[in-house]
N, C-alpha and C. Protein backbone atom coordinates (compact mmCIF):
# COMPACT_ATOMS: atom_id res chain seq x y z
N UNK A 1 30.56 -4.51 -68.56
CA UNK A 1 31.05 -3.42 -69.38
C UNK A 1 30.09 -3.25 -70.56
N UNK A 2 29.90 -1.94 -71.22
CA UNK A 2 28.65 -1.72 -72.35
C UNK A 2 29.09 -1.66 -73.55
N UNK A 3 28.83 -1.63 -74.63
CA UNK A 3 29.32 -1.80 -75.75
C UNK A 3 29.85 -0.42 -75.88
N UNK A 4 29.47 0.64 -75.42
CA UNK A 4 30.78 1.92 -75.48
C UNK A 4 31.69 1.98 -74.93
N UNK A 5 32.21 1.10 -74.10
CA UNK A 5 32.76 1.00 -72.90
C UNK A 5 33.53 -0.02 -73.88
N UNK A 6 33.49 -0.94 -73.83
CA UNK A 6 34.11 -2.01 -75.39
C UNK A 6 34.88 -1.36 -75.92
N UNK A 7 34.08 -0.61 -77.10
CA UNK A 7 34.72 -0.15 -78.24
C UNK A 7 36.05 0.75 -77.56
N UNK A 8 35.57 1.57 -76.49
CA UNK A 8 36.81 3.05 -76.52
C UNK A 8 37.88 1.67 -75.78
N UNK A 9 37.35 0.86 -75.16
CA UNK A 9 38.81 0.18 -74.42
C UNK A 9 39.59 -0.24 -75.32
N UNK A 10 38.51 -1.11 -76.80
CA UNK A 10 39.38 -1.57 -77.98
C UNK A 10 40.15 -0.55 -78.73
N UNK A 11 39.93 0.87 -78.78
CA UNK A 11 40.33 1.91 -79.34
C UNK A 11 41.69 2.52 -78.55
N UNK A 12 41.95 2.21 -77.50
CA UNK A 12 42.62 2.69 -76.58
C UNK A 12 43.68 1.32 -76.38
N UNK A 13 43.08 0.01 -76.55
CA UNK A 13 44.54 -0.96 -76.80
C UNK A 13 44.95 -0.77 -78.27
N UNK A 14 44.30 -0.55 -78.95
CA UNK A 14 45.26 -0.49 -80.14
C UNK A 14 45.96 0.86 -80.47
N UNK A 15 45.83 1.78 -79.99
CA UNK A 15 46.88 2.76 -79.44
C UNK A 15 47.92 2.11 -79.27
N UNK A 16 47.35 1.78 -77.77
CA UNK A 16 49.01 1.23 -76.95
C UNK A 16 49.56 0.48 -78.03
N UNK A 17 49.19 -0.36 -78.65
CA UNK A 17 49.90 -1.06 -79.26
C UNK A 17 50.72 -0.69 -80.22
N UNK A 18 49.82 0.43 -81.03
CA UNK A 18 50.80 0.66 -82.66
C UNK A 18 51.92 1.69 -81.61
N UNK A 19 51.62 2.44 -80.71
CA UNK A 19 52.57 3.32 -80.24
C UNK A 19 53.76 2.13 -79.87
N UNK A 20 53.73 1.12 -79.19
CA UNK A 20 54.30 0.28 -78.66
C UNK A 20 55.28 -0.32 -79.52
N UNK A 21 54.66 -0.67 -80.79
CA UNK A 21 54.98 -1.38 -81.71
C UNK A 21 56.67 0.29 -82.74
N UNK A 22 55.80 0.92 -82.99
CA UNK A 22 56.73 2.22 -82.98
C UNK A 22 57.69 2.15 -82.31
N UNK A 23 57.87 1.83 -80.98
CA UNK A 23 58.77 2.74 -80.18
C UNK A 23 59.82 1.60 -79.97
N UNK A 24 59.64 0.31 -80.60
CA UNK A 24 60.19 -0.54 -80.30
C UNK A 24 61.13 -1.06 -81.60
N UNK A 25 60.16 -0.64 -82.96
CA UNK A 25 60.85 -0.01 -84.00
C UNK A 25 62.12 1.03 -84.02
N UNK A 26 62.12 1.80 -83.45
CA UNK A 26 62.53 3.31 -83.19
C UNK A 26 64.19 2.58 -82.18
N UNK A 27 63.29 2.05 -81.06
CA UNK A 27 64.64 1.62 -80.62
C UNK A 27 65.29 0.51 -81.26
N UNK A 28 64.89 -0.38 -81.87
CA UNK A 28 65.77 -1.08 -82.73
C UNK A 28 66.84 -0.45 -83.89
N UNK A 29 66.30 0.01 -84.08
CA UNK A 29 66.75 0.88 -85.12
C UNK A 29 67.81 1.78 -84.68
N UNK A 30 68.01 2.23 -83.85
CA UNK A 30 69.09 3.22 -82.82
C UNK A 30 70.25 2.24 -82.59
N UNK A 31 69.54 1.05 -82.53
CA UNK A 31 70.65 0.35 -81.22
C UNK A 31 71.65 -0.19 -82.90
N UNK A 32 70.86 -0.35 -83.95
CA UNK A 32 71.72 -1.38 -84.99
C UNK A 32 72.32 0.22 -85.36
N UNK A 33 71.85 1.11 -85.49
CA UNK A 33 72.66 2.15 -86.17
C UNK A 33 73.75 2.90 -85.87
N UNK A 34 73.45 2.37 -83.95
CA UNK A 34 74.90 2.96 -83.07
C UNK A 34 75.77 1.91 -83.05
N UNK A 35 75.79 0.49 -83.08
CA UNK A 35 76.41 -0.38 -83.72
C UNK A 35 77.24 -0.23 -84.59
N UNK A 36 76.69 -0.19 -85.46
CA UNK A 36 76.87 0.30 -87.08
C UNK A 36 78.30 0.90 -86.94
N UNK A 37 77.70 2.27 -86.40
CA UNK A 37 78.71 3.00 -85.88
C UNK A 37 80.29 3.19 -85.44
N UNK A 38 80.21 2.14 -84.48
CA UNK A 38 80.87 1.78 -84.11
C UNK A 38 81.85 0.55 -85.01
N UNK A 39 80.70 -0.05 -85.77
CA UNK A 39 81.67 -1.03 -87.04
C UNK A 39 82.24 -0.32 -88.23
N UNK A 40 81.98 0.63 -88.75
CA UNK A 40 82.26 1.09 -90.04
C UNK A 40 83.30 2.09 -89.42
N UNK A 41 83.60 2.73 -88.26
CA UNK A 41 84.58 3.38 -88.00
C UNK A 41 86.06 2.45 -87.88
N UNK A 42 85.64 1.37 -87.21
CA UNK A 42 86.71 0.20 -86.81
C UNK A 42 87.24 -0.14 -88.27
N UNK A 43 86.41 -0.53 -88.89
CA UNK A 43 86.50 -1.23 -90.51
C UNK A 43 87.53 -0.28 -91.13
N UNK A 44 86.94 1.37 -91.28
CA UNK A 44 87.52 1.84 -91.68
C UNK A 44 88.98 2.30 -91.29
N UNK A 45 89.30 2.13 -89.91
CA UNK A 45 90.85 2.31 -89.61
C UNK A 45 91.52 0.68 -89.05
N UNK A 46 90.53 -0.36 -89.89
CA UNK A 46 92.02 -1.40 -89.82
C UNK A 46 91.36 -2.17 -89.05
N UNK A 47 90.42 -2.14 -88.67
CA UNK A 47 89.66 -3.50 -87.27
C UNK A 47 89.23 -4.63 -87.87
N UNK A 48 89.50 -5.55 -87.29
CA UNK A 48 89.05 -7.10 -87.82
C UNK A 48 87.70 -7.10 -87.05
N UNK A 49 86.29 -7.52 -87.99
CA UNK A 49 85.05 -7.28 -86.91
C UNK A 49 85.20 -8.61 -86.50
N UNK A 50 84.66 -9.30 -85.49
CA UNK A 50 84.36 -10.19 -85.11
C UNK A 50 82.96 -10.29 -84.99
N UNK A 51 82.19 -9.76 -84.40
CA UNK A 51 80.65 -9.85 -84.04
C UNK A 51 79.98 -8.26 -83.55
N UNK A 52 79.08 -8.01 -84.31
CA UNK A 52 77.61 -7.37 -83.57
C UNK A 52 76.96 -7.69 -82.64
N UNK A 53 76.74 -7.52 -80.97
CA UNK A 53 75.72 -8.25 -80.35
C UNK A 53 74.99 -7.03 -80.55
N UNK A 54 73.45 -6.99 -80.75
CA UNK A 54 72.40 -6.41 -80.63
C UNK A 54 71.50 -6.46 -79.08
N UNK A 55 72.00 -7.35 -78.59
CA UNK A 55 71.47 -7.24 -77.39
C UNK A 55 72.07 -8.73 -76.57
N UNK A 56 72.87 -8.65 -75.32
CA UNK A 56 73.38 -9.12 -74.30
C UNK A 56 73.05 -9.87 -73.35
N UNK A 57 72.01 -10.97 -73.37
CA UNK A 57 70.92 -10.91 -71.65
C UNK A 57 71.97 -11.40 -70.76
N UNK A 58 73.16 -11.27 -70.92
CA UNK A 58 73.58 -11.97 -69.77
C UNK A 58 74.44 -10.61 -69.14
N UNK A 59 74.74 -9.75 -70.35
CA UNK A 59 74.94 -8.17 -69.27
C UNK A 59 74.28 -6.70 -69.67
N UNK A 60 73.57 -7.44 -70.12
CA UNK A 60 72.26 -6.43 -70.59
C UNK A 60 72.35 -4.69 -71.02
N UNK A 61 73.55 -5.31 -72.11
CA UNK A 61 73.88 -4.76 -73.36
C UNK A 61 74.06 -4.80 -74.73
N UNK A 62 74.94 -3.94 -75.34
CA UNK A 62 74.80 -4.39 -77.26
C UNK A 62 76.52 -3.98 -77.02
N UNK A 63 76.82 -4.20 -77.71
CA UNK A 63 78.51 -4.11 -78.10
C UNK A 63 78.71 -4.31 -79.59
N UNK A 64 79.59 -3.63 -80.01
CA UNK A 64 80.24 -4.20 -81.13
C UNK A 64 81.88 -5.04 -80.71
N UNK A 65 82.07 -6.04 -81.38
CA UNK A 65 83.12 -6.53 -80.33
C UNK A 65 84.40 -6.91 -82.11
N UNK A 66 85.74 -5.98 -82.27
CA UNK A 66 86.55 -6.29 -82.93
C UNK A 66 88.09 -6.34 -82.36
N UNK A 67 89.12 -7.17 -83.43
CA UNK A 67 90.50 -7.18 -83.20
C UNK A 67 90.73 -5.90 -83.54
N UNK A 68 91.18 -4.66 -83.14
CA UNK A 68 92.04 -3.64 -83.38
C UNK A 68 93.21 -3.57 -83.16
N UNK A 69 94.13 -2.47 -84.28
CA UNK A 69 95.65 -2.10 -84.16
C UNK A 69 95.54 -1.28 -82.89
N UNK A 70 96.95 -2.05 -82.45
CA UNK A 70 96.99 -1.44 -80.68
C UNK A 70 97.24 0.52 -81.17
N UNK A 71 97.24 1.31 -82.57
CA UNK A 71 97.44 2.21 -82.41
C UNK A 71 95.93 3.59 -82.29
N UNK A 72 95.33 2.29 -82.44
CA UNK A 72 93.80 3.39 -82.79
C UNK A 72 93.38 3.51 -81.24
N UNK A 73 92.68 5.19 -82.02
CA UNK A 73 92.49 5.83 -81.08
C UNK A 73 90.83 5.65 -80.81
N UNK A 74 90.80 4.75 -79.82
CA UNK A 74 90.17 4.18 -78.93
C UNK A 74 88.70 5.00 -78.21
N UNK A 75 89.49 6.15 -77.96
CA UNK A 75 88.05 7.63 -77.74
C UNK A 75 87.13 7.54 -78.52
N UNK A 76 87.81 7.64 -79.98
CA UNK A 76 87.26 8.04 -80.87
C UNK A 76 86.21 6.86 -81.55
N UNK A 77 86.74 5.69 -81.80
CA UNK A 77 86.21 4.36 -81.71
C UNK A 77 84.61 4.43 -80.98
N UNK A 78 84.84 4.76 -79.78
CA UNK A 78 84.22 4.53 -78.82
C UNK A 78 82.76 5.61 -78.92
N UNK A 79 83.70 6.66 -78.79
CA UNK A 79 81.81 7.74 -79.53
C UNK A 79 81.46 7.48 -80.56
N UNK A 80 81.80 6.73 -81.73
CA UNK A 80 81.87 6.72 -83.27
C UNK A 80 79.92 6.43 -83.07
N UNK A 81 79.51 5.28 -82.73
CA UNK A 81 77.87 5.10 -82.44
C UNK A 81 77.40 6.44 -81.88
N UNK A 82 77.53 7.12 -81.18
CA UNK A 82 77.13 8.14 -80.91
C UNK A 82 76.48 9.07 -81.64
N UNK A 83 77.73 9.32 -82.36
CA UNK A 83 78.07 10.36 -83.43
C UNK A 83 77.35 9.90 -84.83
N UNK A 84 77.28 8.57 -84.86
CA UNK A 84 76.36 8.09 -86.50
C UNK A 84 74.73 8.69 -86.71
N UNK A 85 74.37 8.16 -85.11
CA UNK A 85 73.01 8.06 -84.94
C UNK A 85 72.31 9.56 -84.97
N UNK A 86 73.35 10.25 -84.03
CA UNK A 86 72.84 11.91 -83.34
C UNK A 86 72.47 12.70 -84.57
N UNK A 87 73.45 12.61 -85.61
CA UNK A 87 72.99 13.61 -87.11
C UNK A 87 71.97 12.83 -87.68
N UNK A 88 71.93 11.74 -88.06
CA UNK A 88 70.48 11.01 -88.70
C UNK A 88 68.96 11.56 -87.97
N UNK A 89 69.10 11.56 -86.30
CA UNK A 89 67.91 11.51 -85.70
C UNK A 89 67.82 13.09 -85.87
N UNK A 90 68.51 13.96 -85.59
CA UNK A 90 68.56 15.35 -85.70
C UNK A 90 67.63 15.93 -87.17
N UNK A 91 68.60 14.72 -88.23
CA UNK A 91 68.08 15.66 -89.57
C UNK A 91 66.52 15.16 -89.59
N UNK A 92 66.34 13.58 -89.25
CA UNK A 92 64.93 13.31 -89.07
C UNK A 92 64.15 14.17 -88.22
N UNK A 93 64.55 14.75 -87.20
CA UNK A 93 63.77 15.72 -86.51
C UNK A 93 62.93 16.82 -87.57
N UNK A 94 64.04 17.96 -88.45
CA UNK A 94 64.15 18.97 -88.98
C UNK A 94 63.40 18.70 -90.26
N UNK A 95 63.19 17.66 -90.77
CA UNK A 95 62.57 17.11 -91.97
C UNK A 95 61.05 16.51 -91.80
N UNK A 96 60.76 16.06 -90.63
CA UNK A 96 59.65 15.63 -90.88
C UNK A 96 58.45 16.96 -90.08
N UNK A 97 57.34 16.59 -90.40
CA UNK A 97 56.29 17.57 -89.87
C UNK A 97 55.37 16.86 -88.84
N UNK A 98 54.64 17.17 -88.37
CA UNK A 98 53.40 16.51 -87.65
C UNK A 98 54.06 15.81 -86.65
N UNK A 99 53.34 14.85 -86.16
CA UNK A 99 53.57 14.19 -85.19
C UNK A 99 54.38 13.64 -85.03
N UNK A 100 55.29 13.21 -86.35
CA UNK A 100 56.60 12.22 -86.52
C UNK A 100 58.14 12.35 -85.94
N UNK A 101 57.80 14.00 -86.05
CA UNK A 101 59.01 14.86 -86.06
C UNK A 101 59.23 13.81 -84.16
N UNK A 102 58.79 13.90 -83.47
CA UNK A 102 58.65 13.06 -82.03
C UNK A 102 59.68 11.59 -82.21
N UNK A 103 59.32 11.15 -83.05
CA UNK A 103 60.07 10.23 -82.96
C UNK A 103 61.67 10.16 -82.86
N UNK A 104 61.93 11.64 -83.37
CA UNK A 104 63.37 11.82 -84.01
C UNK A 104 63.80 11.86 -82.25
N UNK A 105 63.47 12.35 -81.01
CA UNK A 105 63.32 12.05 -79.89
C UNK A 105 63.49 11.71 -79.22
N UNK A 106 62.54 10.38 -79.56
CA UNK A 106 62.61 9.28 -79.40
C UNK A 106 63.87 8.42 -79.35
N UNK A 107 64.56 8.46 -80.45
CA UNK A 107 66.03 7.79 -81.16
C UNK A 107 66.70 8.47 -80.43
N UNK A 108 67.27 9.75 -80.20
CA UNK A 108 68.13 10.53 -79.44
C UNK A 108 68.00 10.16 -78.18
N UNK A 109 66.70 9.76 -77.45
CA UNK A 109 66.59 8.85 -75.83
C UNK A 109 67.43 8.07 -76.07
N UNK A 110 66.97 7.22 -76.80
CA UNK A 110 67.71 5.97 -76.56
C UNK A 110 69.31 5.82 -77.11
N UNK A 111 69.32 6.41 -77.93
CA UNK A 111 71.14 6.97 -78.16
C UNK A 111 71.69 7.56 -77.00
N UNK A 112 71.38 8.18 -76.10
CA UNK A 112 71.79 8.22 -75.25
C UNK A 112 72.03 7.07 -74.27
N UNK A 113 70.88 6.40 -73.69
CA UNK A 113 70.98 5.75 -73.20
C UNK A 113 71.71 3.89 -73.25
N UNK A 114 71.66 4.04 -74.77
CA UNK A 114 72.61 3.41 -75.36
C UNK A 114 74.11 3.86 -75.14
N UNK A 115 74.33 4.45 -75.37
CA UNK A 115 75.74 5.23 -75.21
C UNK A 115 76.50 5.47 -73.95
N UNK A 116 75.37 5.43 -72.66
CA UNK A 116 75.90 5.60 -71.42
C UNK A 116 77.52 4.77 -71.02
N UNK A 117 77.53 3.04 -71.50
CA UNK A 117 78.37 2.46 -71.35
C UNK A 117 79.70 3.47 -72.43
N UNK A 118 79.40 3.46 -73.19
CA UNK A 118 80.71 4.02 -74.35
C UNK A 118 81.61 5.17 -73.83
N UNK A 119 80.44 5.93 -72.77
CA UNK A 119 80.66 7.45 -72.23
C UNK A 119 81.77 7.25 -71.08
N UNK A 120 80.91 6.05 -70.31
CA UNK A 120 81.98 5.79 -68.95
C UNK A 120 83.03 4.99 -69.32
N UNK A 121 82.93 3.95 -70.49
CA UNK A 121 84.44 3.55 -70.60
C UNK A 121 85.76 4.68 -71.59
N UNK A 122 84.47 5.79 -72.10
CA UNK A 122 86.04 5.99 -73.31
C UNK A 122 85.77 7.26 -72.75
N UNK A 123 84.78 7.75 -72.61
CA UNK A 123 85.16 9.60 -71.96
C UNK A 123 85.54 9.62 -70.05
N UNK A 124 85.55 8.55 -69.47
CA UNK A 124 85.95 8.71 -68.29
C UNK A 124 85.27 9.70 -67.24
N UNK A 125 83.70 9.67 -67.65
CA UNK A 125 82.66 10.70 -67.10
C UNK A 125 82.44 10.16 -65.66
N UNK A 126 82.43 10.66 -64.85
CA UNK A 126 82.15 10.29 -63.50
C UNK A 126 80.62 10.01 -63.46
N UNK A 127 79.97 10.72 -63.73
CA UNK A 127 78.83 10.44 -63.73
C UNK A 127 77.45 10.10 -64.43
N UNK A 128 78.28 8.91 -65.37
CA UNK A 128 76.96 8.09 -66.79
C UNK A 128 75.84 8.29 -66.78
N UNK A 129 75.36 7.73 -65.52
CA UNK A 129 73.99 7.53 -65.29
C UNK A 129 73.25 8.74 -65.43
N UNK A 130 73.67 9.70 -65.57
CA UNK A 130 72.77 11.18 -65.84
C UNK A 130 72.68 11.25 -67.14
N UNK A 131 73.29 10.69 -68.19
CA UNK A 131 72.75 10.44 -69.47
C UNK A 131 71.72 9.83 -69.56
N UNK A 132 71.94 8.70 -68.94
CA UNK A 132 70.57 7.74 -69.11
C UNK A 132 69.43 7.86 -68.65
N UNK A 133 69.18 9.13 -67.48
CA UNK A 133 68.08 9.60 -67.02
C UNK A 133 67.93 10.42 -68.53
N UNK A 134 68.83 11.42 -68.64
CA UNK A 134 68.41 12.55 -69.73
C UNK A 134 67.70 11.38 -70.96
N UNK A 135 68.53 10.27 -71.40
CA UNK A 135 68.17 10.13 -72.67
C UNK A 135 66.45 9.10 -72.42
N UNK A 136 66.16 8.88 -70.89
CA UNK A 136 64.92 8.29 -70.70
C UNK A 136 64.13 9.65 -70.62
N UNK A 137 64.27 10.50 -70.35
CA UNK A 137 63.48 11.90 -70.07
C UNK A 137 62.62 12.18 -71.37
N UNK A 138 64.11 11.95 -72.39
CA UNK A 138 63.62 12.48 -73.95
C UNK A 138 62.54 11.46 -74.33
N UNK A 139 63.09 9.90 -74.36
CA UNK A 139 62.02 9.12 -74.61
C UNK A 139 60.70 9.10 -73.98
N UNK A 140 60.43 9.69 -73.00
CA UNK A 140 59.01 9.90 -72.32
C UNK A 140 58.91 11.10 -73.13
N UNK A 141 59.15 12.22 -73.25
CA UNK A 141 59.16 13.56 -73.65
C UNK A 141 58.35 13.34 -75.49
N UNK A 142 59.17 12.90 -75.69
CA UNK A 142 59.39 11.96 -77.20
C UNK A 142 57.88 11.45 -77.33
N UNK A 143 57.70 10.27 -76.31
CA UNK A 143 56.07 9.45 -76.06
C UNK A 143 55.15 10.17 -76.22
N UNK A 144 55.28 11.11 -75.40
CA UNK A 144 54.10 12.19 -74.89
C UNK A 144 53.78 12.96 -76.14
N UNK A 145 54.60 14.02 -76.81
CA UNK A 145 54.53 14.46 -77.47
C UNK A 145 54.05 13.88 -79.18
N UNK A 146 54.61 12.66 -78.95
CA UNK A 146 53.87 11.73 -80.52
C UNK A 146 52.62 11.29 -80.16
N UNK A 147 52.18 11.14 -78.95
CA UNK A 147 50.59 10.66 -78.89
C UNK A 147 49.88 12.00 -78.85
N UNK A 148 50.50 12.90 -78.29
CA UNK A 148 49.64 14.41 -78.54
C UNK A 148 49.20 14.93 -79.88
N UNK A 149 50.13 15.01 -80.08
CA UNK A 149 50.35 15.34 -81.90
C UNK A 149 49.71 14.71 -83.01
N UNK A 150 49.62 13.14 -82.53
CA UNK A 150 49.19 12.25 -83.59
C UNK A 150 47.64 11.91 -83.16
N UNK A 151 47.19 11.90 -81.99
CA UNK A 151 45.68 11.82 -81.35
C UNK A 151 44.79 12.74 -81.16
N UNK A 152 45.41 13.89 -80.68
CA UNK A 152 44.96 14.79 -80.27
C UNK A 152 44.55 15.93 -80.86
């Protein structure tokens, strides 16, 4: 390999990387904020929290897991992460300029795809898994469009 051949490969992993490093940001950040979500709604109508998992490996999920009054309404509970994340990433969309605005996207992928479980246990959707394509669609959509914008 030649020393131009070097450099653009070194120029081209550290791409991958800060993009990598971003997007992994981006989804962290979704997953604690749909969490969140889901805790400060509970909190606020009476839930004893017990625990945040942020991530599951043994069923390869995040949950928020509390004691609730058998009277709460449970639907609502249940989109509450949904609903925290979707206006934050939205207004981040509408506010930022350049290439960033992508990321907002980004977060909405993965809120979705985060959310798929919440959808099939509390909205009774027959068919989840079409979120989670949509909200992987956005996150490629999301990818594409922040390396365009920001490289190109």
């Amino acid at each position: 390999m030649g020393k131009a051949q070097a450099k653009l490969f070194k120029l081209y992993a550290k791409i991958f990387t800060y993009f990598l490093l971003i997007t992994i940001l981006f989804s962290f950040s979704t997953i604690v904020l749909h969490e969140l979500g889901h805790f400060v709604f509970g909190l606020y109508y009476g839930c004893k929290p017990v625990r945040i998992v942020l991530f599951d490996t043994s069923i390869m999920t995040t949950y928020t897991e509390m004691e609730c009054p058998p009277n709460l309404n449970m639907f609502l509970l249940g989109i509450s992460g949904f609903f925290v994340v979707l206006p934050i990433s939205l207004l981040y969309f509408f506010i930022s300029r350049g290439g960033e605005k992508y990321l907002a996207l980004i977060m909405i992928g993965f809120n979705f795809v985060i959310a798929v479980n919440d959808f099939e246990v509390y909205l009774k959707l027959p068919f989840p898994e079409i979120f989670a394509i949509f909200g992987s669609l956005l996150i490629v959509v999301g990818e594409i469009l922040l390396i365009e914008k920001t490289i190109f």
